[in-house]
N, C-alpha and C. Protein backbone atom coordinates (compact mmCIF):
# COMPACT_ATOMS: atom_id res chain seq x y z
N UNK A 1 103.45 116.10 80.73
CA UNK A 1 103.96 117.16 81.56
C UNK A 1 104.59 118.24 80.67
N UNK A 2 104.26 119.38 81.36
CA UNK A 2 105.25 120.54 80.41
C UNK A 2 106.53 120.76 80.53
N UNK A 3 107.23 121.24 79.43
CA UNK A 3 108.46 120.91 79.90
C UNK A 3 109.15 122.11 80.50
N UNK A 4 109.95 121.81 81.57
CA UNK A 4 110.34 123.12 82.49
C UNK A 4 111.51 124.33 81.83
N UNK A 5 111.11 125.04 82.14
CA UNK A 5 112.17 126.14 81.09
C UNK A 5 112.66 127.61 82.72
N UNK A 6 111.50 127.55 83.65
CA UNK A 6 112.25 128.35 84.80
C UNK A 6 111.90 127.54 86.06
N UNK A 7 112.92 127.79 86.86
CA UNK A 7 112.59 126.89 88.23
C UNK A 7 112.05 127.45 88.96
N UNK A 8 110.65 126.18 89.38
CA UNK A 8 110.19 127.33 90.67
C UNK A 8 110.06 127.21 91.61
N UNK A 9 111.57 127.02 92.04
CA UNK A 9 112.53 127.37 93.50
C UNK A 9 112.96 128.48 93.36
N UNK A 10 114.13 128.68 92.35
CA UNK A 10 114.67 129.84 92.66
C UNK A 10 114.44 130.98 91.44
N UNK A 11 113.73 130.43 90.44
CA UNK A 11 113.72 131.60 89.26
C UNK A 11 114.43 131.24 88.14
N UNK A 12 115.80 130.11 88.44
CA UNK A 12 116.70 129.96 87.72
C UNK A 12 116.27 129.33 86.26
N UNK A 13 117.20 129.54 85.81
CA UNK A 13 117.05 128.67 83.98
C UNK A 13 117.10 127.12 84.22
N UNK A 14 116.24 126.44 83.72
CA UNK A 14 116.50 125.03 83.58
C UNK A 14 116.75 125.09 82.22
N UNK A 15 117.87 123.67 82.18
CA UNK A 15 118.69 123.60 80.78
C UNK A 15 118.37 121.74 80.85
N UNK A 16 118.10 121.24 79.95
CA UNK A 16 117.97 119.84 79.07
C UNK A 16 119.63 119.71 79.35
N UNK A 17 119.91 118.77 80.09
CA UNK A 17 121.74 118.35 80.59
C UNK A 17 121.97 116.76 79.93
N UNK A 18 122.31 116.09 79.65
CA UNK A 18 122.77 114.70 79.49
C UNK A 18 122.91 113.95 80.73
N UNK A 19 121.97 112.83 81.28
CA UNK A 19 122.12 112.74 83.09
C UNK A 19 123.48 112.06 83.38
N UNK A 20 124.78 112.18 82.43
CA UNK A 20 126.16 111.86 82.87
C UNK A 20 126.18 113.36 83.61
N UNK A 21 126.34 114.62 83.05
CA UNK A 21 126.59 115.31 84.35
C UNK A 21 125.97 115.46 85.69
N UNK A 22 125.21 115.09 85.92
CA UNK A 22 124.53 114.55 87.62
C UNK A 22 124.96 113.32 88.02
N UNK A 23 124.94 112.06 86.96
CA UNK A 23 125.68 110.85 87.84
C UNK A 23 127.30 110.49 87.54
N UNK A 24 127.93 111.37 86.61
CA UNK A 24 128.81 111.15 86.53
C UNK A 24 129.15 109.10 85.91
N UNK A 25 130.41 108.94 86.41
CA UNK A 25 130.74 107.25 86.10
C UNK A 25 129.32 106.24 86.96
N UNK A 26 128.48 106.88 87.43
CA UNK A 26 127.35 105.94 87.42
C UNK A 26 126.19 105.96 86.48
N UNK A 27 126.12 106.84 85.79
CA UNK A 27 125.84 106.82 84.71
C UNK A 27 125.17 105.59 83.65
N UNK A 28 126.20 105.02 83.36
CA UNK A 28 125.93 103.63 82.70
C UNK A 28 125.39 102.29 83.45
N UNK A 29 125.59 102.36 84.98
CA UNK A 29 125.43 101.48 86.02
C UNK A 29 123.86 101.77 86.14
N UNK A 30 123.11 102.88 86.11
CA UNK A 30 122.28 103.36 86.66
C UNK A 30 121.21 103.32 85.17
N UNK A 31 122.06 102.55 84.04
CA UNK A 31 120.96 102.80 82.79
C UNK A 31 120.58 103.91 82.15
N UNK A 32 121.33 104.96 82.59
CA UNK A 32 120.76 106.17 81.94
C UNK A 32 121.71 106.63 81.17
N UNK A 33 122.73 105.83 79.97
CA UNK A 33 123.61 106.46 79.45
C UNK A 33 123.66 107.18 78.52
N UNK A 34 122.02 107.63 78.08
CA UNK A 34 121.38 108.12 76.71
C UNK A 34 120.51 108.76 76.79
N UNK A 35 120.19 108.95 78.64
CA UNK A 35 119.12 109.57 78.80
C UNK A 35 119.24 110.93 78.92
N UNK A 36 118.43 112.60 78.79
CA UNK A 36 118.91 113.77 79.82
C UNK A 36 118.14 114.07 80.66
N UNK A 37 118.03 114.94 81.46
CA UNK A 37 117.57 115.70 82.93
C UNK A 37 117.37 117.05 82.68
N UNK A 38 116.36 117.21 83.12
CA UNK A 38 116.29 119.00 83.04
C UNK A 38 116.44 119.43 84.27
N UNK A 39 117.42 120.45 84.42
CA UNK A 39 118.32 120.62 85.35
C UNK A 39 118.25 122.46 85.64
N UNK A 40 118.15 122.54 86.88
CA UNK A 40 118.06 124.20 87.56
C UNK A 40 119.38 124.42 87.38
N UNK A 41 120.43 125.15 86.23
CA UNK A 41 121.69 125.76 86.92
C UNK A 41 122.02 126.73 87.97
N UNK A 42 120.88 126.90 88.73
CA UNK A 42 121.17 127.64 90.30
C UNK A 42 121.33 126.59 91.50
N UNK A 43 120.06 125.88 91.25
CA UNK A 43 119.86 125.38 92.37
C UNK A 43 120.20 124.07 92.71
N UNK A 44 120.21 123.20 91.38
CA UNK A 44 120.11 121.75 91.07
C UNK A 44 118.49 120.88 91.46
N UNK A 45 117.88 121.79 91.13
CA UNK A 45 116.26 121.16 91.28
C UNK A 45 116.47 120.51 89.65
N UNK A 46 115.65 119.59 90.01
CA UNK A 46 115.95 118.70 88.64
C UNK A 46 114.78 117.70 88.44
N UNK A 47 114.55 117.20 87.29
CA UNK A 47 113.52 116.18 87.00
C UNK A 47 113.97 115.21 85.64
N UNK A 48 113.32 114.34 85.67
CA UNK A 48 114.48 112.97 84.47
C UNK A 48 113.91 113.20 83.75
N UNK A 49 113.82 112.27 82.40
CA UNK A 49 112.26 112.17 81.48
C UNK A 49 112.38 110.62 81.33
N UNK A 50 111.16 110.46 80.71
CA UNK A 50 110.91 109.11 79.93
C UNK A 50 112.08 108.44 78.99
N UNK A 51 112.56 107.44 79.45
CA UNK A 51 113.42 106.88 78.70
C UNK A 51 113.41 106.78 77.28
N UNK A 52 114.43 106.93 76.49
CA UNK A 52 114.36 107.70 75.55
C UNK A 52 113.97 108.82 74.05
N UNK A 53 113.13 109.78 75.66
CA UNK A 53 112.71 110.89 75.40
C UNK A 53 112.94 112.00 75.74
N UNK A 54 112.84 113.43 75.74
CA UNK A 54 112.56 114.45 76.05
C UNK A 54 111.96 114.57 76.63
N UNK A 55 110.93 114.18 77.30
CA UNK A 55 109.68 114.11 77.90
C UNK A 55 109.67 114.32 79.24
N UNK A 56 109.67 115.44 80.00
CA UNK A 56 109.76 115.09 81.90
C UNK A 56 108.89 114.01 82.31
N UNK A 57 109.56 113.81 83.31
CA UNK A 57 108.53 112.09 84.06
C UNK A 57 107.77 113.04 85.11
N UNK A 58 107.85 114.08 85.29
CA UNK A 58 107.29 115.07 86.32
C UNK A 58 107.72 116.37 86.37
N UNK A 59 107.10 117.27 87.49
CA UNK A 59 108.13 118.63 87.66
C UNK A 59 109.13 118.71 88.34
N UNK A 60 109.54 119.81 88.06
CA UNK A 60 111.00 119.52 88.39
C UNK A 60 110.76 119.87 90.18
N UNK A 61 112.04 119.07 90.85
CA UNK A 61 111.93 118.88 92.80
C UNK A 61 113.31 119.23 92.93
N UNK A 62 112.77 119.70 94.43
CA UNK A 62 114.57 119.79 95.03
C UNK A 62 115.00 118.41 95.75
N UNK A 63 115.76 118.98 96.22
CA UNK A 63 116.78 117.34 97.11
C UNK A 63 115.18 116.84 97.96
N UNK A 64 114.66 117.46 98.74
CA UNK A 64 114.13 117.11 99.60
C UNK A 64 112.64 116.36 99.25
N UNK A 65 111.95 116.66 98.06
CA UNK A 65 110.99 116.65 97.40
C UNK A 65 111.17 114.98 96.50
N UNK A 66 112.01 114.96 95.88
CA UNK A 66 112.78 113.67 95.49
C UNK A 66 113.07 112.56 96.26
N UNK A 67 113.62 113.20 97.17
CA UNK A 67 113.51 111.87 98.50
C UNK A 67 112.26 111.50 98.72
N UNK A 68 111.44 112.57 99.10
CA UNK A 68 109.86 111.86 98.92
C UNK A 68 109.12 110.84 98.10
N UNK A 69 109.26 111.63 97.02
CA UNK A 69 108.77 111.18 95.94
C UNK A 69 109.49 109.36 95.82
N UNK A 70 110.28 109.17 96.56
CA UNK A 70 111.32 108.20 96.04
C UNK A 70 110.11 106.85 96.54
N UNK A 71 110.40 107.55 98.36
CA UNK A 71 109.96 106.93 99.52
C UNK A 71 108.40 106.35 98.98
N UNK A 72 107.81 107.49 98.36
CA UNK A 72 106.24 107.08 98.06
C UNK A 72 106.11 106.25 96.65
N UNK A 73 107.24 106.39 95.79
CA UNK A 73 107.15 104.98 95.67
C UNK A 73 107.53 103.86 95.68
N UNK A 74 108.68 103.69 96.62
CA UNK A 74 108.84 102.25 97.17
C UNK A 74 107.52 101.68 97.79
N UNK A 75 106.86 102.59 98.64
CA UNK A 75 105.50 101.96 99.07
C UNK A 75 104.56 101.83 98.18
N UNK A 76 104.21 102.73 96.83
CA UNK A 76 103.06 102.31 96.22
C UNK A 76 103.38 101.15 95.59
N UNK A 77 105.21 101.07 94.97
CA UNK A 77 104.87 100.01 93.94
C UNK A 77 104.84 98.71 94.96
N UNK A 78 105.17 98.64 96.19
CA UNK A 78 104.98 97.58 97.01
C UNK A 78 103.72 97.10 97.18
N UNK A 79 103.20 98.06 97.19
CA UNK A 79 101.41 98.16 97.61
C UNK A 79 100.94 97.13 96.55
N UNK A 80 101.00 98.10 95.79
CA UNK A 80 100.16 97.18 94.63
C UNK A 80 100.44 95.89 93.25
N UNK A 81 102.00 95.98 94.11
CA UNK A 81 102.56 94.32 93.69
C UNK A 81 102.03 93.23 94.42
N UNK A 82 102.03 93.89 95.99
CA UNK A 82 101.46 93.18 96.72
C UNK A 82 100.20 92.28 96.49
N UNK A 83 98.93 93.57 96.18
CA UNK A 83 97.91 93.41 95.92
C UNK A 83 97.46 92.79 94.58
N UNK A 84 98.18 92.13 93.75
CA UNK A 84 98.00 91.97 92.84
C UNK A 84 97.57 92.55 91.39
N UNK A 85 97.70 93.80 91.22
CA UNK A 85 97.19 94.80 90.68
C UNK A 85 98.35 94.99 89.33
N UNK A 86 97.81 95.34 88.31
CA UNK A 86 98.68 96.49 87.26
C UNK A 86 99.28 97.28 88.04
N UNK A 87 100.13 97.90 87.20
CA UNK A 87 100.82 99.54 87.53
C UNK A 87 99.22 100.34 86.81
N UNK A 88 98.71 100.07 85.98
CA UNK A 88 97.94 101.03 84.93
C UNK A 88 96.82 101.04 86.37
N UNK A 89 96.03 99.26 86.86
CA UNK A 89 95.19 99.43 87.51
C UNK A 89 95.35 100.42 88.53
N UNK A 90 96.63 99.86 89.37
CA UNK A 90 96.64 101.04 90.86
C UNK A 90 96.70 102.34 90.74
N UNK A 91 97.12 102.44 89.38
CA UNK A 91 96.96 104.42 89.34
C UNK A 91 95.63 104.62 89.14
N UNK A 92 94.63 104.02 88.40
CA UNK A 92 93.42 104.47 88.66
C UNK A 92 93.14 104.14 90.18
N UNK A 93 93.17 103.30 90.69
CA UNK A 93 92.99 103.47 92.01
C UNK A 93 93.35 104.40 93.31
N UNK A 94 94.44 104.82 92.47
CA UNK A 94 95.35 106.36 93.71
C UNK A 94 94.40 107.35 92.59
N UNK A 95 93.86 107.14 91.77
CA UNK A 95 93.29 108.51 91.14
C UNK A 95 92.01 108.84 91.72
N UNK A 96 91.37 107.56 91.81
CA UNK A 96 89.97 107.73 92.86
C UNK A 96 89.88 108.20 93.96
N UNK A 97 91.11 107.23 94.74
CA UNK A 97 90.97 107.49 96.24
C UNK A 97 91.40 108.96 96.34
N UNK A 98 92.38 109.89 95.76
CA UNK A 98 92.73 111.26 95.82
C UNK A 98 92.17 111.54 95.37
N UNK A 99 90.88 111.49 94.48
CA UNK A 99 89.79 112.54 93.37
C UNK A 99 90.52 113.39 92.66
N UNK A 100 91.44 112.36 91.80
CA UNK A 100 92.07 113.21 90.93
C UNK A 100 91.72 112.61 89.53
N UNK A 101 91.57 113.84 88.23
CA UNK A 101 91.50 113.28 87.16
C UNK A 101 93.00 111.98 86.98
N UNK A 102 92.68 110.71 86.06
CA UNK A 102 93.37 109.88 85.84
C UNK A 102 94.90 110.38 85.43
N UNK A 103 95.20 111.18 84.47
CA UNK A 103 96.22 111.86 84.00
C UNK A 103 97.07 112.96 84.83
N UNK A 104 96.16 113.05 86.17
CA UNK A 104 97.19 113.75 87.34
C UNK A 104 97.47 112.86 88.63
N UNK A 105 97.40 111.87 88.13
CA UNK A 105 97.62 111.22 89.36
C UNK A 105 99.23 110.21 88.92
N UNK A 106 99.86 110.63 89.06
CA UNK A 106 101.59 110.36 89.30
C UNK A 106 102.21 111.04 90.12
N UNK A 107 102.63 110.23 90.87
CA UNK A 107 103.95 110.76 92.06
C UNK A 107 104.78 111.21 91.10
N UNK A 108 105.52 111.32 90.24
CA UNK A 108 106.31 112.03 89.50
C UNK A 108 105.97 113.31 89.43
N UNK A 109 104.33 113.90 89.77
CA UNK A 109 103.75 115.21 89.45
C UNK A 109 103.28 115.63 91.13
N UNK A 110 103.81 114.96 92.10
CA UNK A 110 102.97 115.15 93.45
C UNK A 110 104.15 115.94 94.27
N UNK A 111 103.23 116.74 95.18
CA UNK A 111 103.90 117.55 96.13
C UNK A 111 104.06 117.03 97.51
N UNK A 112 104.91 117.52 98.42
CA UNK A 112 105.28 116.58 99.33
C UNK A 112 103.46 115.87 99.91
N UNK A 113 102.60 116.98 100.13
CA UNK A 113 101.55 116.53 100.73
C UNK A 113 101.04 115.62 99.90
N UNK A 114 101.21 115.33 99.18
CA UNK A 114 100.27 114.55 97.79
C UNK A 114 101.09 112.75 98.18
N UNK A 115 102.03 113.44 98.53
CA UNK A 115 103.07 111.96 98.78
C UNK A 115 102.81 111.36 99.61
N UNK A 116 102.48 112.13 101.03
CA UNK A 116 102.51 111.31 102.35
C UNK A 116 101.27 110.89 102.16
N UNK A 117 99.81 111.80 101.73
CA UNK A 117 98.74 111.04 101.23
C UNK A 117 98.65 109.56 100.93
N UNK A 118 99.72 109.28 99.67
CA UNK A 118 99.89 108.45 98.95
C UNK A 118 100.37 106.99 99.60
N UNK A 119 101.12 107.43 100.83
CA UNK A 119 101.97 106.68 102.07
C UNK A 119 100.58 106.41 102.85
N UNK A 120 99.76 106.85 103.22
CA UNK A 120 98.47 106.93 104.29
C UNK A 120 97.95 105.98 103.55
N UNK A 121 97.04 106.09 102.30
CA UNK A 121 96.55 105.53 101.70
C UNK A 121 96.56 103.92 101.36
N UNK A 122 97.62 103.77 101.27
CA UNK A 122 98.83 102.18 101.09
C UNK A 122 98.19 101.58 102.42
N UNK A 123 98.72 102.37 103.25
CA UNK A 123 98.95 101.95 104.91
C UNK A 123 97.48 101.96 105.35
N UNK A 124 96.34 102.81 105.07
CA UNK A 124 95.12 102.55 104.98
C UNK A 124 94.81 100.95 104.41
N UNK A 125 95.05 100.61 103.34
CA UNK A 125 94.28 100.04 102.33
C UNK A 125 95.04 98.45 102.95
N UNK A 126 96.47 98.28 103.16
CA UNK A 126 97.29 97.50 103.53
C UNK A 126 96.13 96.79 104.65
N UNK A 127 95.91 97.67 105.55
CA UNK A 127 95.58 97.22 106.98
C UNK A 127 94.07 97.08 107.02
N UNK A 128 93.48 97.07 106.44
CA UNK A 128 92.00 96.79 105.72
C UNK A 128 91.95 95.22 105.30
N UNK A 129 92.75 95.34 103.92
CA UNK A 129 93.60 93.88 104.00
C UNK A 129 93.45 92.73 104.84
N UNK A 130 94.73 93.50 105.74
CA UNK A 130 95.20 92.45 106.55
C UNK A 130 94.37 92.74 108.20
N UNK A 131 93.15 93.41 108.41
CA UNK A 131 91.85 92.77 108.82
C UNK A 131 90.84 92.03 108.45
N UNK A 132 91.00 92.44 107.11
CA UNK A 132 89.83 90.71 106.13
C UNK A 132 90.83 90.06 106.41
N UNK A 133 92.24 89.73 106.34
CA UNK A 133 93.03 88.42 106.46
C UNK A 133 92.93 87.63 108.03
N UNK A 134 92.79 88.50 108.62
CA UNK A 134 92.65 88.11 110.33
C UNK A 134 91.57 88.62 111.22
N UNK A 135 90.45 88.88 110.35
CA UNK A 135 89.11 89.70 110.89
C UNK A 135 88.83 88.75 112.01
N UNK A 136 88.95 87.49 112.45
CA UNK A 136 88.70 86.51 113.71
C UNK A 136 89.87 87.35 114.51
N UNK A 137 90.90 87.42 114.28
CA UNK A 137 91.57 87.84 115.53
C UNK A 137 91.49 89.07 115.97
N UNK A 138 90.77 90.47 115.33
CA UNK A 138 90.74 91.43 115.54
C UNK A 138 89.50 91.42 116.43
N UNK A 139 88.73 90.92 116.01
CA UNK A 139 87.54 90.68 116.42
C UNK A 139 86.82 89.98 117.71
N UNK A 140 87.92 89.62 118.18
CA UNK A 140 87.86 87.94 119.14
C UNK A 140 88.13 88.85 120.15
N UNK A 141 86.88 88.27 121.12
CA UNK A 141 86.54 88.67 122.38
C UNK A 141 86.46 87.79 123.84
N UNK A 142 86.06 87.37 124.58
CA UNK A 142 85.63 86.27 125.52
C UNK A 142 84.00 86.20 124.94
N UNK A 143 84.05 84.81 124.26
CA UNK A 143 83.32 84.34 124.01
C UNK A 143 82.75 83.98 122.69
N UNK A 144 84.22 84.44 121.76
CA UNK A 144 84.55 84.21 120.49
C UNK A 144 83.99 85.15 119.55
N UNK A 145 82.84 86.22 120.39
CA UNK A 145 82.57 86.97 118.81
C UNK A 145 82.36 88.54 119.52
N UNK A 146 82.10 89.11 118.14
CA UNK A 146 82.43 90.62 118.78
C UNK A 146 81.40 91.11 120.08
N UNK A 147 81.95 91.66 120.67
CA UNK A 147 81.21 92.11 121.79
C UNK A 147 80.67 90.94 122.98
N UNK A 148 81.23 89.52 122.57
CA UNK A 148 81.01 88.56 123.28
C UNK A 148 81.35 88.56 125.06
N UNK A 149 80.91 88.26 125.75
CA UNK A 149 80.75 88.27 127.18
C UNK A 149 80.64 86.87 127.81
N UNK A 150 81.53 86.45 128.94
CA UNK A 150 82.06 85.42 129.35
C UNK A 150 82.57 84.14 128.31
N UNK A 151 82.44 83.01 128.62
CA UNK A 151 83.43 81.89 127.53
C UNK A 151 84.58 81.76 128.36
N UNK A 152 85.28 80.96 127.50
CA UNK A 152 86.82 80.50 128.38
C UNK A 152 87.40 81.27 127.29
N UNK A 153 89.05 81.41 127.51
CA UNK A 153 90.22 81.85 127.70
C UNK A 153 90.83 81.70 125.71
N UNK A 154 90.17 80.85 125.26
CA UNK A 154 90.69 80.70 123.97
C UNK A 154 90.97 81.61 123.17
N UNK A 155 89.65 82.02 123.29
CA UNK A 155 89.21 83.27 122.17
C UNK A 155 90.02 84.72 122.47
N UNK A 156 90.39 84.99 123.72
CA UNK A 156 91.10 86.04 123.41
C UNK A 156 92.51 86.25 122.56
N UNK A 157 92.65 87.71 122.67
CA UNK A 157 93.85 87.97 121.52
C UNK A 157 95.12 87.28 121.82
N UNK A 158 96.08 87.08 121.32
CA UNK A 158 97.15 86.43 121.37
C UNK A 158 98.28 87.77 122.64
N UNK A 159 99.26 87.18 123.26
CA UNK A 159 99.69 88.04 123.95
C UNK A 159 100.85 89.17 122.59
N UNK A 160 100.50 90.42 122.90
CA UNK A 160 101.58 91.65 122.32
C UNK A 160 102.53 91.05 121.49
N UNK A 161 103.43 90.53 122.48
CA UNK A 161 104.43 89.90 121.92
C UNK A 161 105.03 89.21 121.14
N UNK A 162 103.81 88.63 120.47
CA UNK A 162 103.58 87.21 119.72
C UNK A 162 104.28 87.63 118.60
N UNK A 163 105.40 87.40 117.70
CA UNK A 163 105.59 87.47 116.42
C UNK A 163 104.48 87.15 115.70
N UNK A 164 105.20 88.46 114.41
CA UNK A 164 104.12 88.92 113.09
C UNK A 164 103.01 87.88 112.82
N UNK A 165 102.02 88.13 112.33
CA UNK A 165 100.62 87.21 111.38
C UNK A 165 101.43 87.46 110.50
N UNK A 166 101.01 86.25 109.65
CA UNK A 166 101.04 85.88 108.19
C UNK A 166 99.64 85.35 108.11
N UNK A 167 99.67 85.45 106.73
CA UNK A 167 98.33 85.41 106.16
C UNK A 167 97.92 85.66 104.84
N UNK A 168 96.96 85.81 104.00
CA UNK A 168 96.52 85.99 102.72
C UNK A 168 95.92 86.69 102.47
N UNK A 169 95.24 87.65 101.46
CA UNK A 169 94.88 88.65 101.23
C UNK A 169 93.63 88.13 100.27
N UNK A 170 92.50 89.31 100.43
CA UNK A 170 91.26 88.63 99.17
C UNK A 170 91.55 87.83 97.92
N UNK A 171 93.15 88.73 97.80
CA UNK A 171 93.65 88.43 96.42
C UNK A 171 94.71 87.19 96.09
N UNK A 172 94.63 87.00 97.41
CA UNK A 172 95.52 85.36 97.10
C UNK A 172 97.10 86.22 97.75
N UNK A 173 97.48 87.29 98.10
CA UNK A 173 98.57 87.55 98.19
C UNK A 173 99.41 86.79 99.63
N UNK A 174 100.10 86.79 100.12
CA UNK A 174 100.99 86.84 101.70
C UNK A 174 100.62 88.10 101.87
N UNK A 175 100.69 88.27 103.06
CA UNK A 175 100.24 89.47 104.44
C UNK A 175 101.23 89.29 105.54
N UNK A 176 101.92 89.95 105.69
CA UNK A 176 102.63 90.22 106.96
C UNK A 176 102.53 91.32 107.21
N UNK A 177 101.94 91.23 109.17
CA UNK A 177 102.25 92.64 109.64
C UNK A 177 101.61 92.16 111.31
N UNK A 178 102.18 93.64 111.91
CA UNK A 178 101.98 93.53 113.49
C UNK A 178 100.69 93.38 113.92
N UNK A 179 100.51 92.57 114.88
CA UNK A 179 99.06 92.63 115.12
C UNK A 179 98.97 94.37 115.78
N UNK A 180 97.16 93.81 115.61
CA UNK A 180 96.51 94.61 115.65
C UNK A 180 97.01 95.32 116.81
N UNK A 181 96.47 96.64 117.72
CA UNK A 181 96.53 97.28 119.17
C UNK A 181 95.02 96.93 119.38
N UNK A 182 94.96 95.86 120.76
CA UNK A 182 94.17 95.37 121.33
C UNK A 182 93.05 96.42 122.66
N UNK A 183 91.91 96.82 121.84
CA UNK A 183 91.58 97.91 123.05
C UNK A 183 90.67 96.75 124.75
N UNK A 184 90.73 97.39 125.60
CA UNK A 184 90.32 96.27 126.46
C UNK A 184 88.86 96.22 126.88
N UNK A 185 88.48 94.81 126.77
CA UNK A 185 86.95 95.20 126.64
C UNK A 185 86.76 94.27 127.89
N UNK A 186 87.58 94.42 129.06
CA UNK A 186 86.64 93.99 130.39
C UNK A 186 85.81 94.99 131.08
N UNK A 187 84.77 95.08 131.55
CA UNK A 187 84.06 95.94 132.34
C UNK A 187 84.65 96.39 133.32
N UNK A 188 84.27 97.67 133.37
CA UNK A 188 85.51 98.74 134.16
C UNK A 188 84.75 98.20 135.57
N UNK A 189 86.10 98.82 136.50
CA UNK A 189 85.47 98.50 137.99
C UNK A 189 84.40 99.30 138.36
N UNK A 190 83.44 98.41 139.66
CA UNK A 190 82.29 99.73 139.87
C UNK A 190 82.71 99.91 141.28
């Protein structure tokens, strides 16, 4: 990443700060007692670097942009702990699925839209998943198979209510999540 020298929020000077003046006495709690921040003195748009480097971990964000960025990745790195994956693998994998060269694909470098993408994507890929994990119950009709017609009572879906599936993933992982939304496949009245 390049390193930021004007902000472009407000125009202002970014200055290389020591990240004790942003966390103050959390500072040392937070591991960063050696680290700095390049910092907007207008606005407080700001970005960290690579531990101990100079180096931005991204461009610089405001308050609101950061929260994002935060949010998207609690879900990716969930995602693909989940999934059994590298950190190295799943970024090629968010690099594909966004058609981005390999070297632009970091949430550290993403804009809010790039983020919620990144949130879709998870939540795409999650629930793909966890239909190979329970493809019988998504699937299950009267008469046990898709599009099946009469049979007894077994085969249908479990009632709404039912607490979460658990389950396993291609990859050997646990799967938890809400079932599916059941569309209704009795023949309409004539």
């Amino acid at each position: 990443m390049k390193i930021p020298t004007i902000c472009r929020y407000c125009g202002g000077v970014i200055r290389l700060v020591p990240a004790r003046k942003i966390y103050g006495a959390s500072t040392d709690r937070l591991g960063l007692t050696n680290e700095n921040i390049y910092l907007c003195q207008n606005c407080n748009a700001r970005v960290g670097c690579h531990k101990g480097t100079n180096r931005p971990l991204g461009n610089v964000a405001n308050e609101v942009l950061r929260l994002k960025r935060r949010e998207t990745h609690q879900v990716f790195d969930a995602f693909w702990r989940e999934n059994g994956m590298t950190r190295t693998r799943a970024y090629k994998w968010l690099a594909g699925r966004m058609d981005l060269p390999e070297k632009n694909a970091h949430i550290g470098g993403f804009e809010m839209d790039q983020c919620q993408q990144v949130i879709e994507l998870c939540e795409i890929e999650l629930n793909r998943e966890a239909a190979y994990a329970c493809r019988n119950y998504r699937c299950q009709r009267p008469g046990g198979r898709a599009g099946g017609v009469g049979g007894d009572d077994r085969h249908r879906p479990a009632d709404p209510e039912e607490p979460v599936y658990s389950g396993r993933s291609r990859s050997g992982q646990e799967l938890r999540h809400q079932r599916f939304p059941q569309p209704d496949h009795r023949s309409p009245a004539v």
